[in-house]
Protein backbone atom coordinates (compact mmCIF):
# COMPACT_ATOMS: atom_id res chain seq x y z
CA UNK A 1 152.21 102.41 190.75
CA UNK A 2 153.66 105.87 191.58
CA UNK A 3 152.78 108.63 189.60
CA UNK A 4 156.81 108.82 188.80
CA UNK A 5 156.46 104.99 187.46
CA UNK A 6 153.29 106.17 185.46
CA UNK A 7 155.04 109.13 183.64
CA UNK A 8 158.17 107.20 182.56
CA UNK A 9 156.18 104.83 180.98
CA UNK A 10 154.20 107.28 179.50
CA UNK A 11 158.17 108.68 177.87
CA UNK A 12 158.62 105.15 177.15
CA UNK A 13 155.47 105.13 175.47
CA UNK A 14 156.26 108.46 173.69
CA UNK A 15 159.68 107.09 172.27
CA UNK A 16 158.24 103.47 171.17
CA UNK A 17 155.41 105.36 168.62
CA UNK A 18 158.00 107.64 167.72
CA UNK A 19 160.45 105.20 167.01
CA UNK A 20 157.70 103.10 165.13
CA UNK A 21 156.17 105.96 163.45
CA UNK A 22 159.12 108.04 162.28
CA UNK A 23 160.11 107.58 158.71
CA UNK A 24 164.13 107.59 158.76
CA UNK A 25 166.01 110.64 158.11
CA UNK A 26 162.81 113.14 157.85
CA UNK A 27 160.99 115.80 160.20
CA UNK A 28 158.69 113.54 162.59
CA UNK A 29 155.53 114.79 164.56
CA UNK A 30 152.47 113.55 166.95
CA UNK A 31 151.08 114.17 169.60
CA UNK A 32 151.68 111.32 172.41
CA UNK A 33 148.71 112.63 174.18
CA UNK A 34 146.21 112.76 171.72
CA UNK A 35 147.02 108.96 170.44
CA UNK A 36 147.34 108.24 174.38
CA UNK A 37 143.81 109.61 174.56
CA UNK A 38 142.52 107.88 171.74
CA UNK A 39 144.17 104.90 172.55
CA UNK A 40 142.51 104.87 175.94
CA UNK A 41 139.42 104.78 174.87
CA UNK A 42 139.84 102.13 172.60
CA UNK A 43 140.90 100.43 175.58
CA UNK A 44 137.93 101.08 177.59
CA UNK A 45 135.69 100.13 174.97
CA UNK A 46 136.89 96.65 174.76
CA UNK A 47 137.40 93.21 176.32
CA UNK A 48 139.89 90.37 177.22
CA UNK A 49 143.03 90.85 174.72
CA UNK A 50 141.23 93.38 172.79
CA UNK A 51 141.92 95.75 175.62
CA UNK A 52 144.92 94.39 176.97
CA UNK A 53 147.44 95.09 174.11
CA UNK A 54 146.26 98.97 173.79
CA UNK A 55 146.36 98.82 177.78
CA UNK A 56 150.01 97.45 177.52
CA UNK A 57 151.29 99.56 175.21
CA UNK A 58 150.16 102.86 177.08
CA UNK A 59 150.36 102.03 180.42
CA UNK A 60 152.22 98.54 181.39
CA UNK A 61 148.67 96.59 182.01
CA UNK A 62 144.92 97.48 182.40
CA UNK A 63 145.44 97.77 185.84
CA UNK A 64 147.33 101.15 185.16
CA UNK A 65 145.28 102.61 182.45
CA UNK A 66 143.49 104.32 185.47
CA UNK A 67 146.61 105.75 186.83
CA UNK A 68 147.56 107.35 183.23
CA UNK A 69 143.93 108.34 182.39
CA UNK A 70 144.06 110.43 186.03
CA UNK A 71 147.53 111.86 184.22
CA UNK A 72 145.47 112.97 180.72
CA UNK A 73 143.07 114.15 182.92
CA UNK A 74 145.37 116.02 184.47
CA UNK A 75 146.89 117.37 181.30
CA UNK A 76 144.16 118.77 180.31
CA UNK A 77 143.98 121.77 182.19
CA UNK A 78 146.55 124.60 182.57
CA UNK A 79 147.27 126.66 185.23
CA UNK A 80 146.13 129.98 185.02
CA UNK A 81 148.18 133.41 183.97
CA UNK A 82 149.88 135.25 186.31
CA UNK A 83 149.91 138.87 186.37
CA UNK A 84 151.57 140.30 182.76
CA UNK A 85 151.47 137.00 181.12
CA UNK A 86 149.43 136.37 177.77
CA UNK A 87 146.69 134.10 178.59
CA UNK A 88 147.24 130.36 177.80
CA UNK A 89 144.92 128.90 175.56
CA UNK A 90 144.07 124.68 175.87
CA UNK A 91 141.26 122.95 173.65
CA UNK A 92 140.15 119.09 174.19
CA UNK A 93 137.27 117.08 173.08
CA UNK A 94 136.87 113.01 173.49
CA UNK A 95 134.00 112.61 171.47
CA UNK A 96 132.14 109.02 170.56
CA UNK A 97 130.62 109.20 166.99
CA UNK A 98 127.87 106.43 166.69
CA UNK A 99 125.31 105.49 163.76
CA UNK A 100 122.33 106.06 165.22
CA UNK A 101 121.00 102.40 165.21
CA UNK A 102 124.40 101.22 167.20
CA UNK A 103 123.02 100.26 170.37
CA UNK A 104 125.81 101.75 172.73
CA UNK A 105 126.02 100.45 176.45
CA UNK A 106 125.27 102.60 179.06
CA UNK A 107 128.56 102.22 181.25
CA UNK A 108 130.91 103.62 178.26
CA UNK A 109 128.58 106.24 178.04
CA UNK A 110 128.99 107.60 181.62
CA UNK A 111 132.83 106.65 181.64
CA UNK A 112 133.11 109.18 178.17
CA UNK A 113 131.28 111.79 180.25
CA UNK A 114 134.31 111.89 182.76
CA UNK A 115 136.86 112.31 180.11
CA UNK A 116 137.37 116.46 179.26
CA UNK A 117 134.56 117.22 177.16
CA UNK A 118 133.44 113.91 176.61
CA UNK A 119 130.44 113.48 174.16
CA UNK A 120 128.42 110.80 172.41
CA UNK A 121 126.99 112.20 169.19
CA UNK A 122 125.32 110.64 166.22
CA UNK A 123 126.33 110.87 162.44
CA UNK A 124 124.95 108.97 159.36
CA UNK A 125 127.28 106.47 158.80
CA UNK A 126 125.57 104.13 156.73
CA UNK A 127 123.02 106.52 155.25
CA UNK A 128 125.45 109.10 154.23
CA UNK A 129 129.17 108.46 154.98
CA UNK A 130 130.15 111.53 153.55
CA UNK A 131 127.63 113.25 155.72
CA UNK A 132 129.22 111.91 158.61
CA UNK A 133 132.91 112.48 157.47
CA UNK A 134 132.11 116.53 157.13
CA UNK A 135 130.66 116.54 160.47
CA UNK A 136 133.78 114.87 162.17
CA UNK A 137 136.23 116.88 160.24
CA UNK A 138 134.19 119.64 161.48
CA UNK A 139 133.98 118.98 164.98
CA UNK A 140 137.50 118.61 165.15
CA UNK A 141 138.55 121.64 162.75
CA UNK A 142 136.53 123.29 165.84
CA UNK A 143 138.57 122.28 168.38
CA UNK A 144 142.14 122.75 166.70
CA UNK A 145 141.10 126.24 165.53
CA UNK A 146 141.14 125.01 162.31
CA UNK A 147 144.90 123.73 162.11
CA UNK A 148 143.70 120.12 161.63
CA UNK A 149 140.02 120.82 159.04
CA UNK A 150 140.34 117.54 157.43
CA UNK A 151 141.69 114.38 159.94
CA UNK A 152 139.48 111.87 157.63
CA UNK A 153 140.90 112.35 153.81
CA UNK A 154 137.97 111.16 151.69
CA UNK A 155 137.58 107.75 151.30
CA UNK A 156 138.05 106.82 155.13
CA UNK A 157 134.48 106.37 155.99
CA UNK A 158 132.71 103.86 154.36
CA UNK A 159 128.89 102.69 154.25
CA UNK A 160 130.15 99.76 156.76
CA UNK A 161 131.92 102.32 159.25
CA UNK A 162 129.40 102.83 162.27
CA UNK A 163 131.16 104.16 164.95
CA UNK A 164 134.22 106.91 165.69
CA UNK A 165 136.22 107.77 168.52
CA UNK A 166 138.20 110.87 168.19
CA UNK A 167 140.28 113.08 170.42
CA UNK A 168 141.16 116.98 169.37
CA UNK A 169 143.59 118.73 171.16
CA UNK A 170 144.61 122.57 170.94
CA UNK A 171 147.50 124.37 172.66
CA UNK A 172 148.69 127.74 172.54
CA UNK A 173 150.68 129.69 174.96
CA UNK A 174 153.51 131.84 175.19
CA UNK A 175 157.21 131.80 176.27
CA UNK A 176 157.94 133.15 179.77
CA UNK A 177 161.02 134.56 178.34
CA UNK A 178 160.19 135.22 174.85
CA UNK A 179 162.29 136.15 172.12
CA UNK A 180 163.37 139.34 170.78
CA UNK A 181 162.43 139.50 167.15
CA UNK A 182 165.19 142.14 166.34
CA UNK A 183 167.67 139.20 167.31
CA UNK A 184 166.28 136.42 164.64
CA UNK A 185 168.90 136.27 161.97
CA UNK A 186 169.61 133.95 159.22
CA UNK A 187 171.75 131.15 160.48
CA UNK A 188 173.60 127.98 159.18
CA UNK A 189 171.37 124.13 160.15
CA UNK A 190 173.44 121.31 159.22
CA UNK A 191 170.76 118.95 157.86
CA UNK A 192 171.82 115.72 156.74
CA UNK A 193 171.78 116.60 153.51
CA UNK A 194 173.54 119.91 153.70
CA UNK A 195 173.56 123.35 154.87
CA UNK A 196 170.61 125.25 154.83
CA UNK A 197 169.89 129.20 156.24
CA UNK A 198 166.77 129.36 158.44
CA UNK A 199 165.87 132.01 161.06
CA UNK A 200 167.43 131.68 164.09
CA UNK A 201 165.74 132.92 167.20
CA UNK A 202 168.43 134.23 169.65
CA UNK A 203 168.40 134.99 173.42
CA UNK A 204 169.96 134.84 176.85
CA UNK A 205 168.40 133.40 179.86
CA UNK A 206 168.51 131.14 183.18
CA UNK A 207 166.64 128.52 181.40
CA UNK A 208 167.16 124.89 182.69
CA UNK A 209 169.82 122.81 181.29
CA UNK A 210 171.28 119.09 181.89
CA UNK A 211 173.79 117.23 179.49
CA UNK A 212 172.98 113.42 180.55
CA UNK A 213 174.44 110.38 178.46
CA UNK A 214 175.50 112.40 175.18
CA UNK A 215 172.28 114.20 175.13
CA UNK A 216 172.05 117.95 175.97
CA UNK A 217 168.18 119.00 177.24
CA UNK A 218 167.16 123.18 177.28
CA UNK A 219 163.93 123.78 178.61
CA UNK A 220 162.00 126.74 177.39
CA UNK A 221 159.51 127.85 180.00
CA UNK A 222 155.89 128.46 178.81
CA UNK A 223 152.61 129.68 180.76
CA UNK A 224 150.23 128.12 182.04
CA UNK A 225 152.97 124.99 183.55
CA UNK A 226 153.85 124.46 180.00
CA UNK A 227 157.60 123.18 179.10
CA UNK A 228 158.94 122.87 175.80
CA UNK A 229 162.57 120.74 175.82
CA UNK A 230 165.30 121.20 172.89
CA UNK A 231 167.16 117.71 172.87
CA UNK A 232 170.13 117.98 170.93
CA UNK A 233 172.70 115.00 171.17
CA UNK A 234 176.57 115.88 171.05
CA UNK A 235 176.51 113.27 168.10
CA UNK A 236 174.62 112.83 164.66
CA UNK A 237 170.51 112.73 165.75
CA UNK A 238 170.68 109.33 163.51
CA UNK A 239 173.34 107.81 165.32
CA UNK A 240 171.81 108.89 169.10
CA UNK A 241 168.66 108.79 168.60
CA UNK A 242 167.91 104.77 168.61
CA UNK A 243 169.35 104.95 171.89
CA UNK A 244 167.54 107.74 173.78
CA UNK A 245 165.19 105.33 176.18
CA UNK A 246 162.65 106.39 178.64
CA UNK A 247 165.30 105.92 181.66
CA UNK A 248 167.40 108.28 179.92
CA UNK A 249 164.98 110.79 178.64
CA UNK A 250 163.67 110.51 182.64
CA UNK A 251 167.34 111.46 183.89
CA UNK A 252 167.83 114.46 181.36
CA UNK A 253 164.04 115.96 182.64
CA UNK A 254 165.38 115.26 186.37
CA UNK A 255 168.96 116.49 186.04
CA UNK A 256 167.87 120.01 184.58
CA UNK A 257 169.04 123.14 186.58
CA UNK A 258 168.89 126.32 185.81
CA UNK A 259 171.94 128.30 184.54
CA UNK A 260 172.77 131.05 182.45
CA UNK A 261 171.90 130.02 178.34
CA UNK A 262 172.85 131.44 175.45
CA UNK A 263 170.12 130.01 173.20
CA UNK A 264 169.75 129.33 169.10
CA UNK A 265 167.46 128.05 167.98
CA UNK A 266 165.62 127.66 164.16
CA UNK A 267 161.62 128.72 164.16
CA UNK A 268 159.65 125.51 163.81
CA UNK A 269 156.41 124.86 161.09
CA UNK A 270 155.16 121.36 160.56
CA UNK A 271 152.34 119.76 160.33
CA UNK A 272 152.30 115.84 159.51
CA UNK A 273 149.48 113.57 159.03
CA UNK A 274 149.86 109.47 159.14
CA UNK A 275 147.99 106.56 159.56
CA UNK A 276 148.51 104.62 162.63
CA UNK A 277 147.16 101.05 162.01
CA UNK A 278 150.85 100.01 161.23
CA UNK A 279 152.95 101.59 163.67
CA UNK A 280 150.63 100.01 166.19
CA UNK A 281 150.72 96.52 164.58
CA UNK A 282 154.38 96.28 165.23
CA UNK A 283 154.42 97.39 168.81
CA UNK A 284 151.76 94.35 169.02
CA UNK A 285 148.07 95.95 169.57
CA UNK A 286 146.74 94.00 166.69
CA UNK A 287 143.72 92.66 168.37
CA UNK A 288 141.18 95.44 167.87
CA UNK A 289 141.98 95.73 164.25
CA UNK A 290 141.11 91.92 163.59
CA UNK A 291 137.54 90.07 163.41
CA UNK A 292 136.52 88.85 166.70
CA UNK A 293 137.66 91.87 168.36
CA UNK A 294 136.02 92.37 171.32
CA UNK A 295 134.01 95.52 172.46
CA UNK A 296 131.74 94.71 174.40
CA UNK A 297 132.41 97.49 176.93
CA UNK A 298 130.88 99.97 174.09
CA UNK A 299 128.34 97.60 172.26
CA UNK A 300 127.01 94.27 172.85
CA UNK A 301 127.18 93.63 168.78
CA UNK A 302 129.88 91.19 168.22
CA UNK A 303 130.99 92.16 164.91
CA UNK A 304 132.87 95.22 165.97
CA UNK A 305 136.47 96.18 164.86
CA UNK A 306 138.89 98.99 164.62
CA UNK A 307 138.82 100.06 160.82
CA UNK A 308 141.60 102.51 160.90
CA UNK A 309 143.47 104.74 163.44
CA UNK A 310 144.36 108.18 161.78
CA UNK A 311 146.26 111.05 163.00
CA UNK A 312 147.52 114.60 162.41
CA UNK A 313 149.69 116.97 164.16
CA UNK A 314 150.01 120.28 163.78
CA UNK A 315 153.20 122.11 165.85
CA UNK A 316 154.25 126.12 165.06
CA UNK A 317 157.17 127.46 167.30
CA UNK A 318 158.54 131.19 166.95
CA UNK A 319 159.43 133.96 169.03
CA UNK A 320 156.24 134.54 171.10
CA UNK A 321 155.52 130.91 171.98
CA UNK A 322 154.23 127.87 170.63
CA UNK A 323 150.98 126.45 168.94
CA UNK A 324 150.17 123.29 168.37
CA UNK A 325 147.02 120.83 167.41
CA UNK A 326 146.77 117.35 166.94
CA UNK A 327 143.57 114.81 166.36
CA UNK A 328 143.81 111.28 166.70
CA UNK A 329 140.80 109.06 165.06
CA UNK A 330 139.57 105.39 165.70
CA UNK A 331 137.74 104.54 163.02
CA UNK A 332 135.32 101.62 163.93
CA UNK A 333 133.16 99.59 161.60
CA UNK A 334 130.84 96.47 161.59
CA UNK A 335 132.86 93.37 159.63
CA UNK A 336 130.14 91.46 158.45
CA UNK A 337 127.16 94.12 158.16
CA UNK A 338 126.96 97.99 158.05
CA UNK A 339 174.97 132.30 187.27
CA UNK A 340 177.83 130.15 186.24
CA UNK A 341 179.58 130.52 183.17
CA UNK A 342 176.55 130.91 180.23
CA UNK A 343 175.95 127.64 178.49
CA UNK A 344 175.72 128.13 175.06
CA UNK A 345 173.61 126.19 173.20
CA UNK A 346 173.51 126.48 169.18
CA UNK A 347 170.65 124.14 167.49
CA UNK A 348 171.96 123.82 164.43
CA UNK A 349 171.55 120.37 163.48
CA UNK A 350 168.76 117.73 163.84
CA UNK A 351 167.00 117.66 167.41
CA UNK A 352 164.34 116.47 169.24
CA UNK A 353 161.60 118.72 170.23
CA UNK A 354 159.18 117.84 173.56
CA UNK A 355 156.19 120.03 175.00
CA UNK A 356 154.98 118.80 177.93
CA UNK A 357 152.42 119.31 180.77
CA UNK A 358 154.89 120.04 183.47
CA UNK A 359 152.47 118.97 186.80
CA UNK A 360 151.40 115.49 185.01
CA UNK A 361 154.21 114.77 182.77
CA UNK A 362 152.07 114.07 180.09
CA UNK A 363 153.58 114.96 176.64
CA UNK A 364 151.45 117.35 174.10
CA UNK A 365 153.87 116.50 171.58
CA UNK A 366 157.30 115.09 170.72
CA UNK A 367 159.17 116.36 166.98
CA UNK A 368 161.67 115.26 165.40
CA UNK A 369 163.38 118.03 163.13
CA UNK A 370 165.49 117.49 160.60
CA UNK A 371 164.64 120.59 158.47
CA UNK A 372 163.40 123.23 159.82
């Protein structure tokens, strides 16, 4: 498949969690590739159907999970500063969690070592589950620089959970054109439920910019081959956004050209946590969450099934750049036994927010905001 076939269904895979995952009306957040990631892994672990709907979900069929795992691999490293530019910061870990007396097979061990900071480590599931909560939680508060310190609430890992696969992910860099503080004013955000005044970051610059099938895209170039994309439909976000597909979102990313902007745009905080069992029961990977399941790749005990799938995502955008975290948890237990005219742009109502990996197409995260 070419890597251009790879990435859109990567969007298309974006848009479908979203979509899924996005309560109606609110601010929406994740991180497409930490779940990806997570996702991924699940996949490799497993067998027969119990890899196959994870594998079809992220990347058409298991015979292209290889061709997006090469992409997250991809992802995960950032070019390097250039001369004057604040150095970009990236954090991942893939890390298998096992009870010690889970006999793990060799071959997932050595694919997990390819992965970016892949690790197997032990934690005392059955012994102590709260033990072993704290030292996941911890792990991945690590990672995310403490923006994510708790992924599992209490109550998540029981005396029957005996495994854990969980990807961390930190990003931080800074706008190649930042913002001028001294021009953030108060300005009017039409939210659906009425007008609100938030600060409004404010500049001029040859940013890129494409208006493609009632959608307007601004990209906001980062360091490190970072790109963060405002898309702000010329209608109501409720009314356009059931419509924005992966052949459209791949249209606005290749129509962008640079031009003169005159940019608004609200400062961003959120930081949204949700359980992902459901959203990926209705796009149909229900196998792995079932008795039966089969992971066989990882363990040659038959009783193995995916407990839970939790995730939280962390994204913080203001005038110096962006930071953002995100964790993504498979929680696995044992069923039976332990220079043209300036394009102004105003973002004053509901949008869509993207940060990407600009070489791999991978996306760090996708927001919806509704209130800023």
């Amino acid at each position: 498949m070419p890597a251009s076939d790879v990435v859109r269904t990567h969007l298309g895979f974006t848009l479908a969690v979203h979509r899924a995952l996005a309560a109606p009306g609110g601010n929406a957040c994740f991180s497409p590739y930490s779940v990806a990631s997570a996702l991924a892994l699940v996949a490799r672990a497993a067998r027969g159907d119990t890899a196959a709907e994870p594998a079809g979900l992220l990347a058409g069929s298991l015979d292209h999970v290889a061709e997006l795992t090469e992409l997250l691999h991809k992802a995960a490293v950032l070019d390097a500063a250039r001369s004057g530019e604040d150095t970009p910061s990236l954090a991942v870990s893939n890390t298998l969690w096992v009870w010690r007396e889970l006999g793990i097979r060799q071959g997932f061990t050595e694919a997990l070592s390819e992965w970016p900071s892949g690790a197997v480590r032990t934690a005392p599931f059955v012994d102590d589950p709260e033990g072993a909560r704290t030292a996941i939680n911890a792990d991945v508060a690590r990672t995310t620089r403490d923006l994510v310190p708790e992924l599992l609430p209490a109550g998540t890992v029981g005396d029957d959970t005996v495994a854990g696969l969980v990807n961390a992910l930190y990003l931080r860099v800074g706008w190649t054109f930042p913002f001028r503080e001294a021009d953030t004013a108060d300005g009017d955000f039409h939210t659906p439920s009425g007008v609100v005044r938030v600060p409004m970051m404010r500049q001029a610059e040859r940013l890129g910019h494409a208006a493609v099938g009632g959608w307007q895209l601004v990209d906001l170039p980062a360091v490190g081959g970072v790109s963060a994309s405002v898309l702000l439909p010329d209608r109501p976000l409720e009314e356009a956004e059931p419509g924005l597909d992966a052949d459209t979102l791949a249209a606005l990313l290749a129509a962008r050209r640079e031009t003169m902007v005159r940019l608004s745009l609200p400062r961003l905080s959120l930081d949204l946590r949700c359980a992902l069992k459901d959203t990926l029961e209705a796009l149909g990977v229900r196998r792995m969450f079932r008795p039966g399941a089969d992971f066989g790749e990882l363990t040659d005990d038959p009783r193995m099934v995916v407990s839970d799938m939790l995730h939280q995502s962390v994204l913080r955008v203001d005038e110096t750049g962006l930071e953002g975290a995100a964790a993504t948890a498979a929680m696995m237990r044992l069923v039976s036994a332990p220079a043209a005219e300036p394009v102004t742009v105003t973002v004053d109502r509901p949008f869509l927010f993207l940060v990407r990996h600009r070489a791999s197409g991978v996306v760090y995260f996708l927001a919806r905001v509704v209130q800023p």
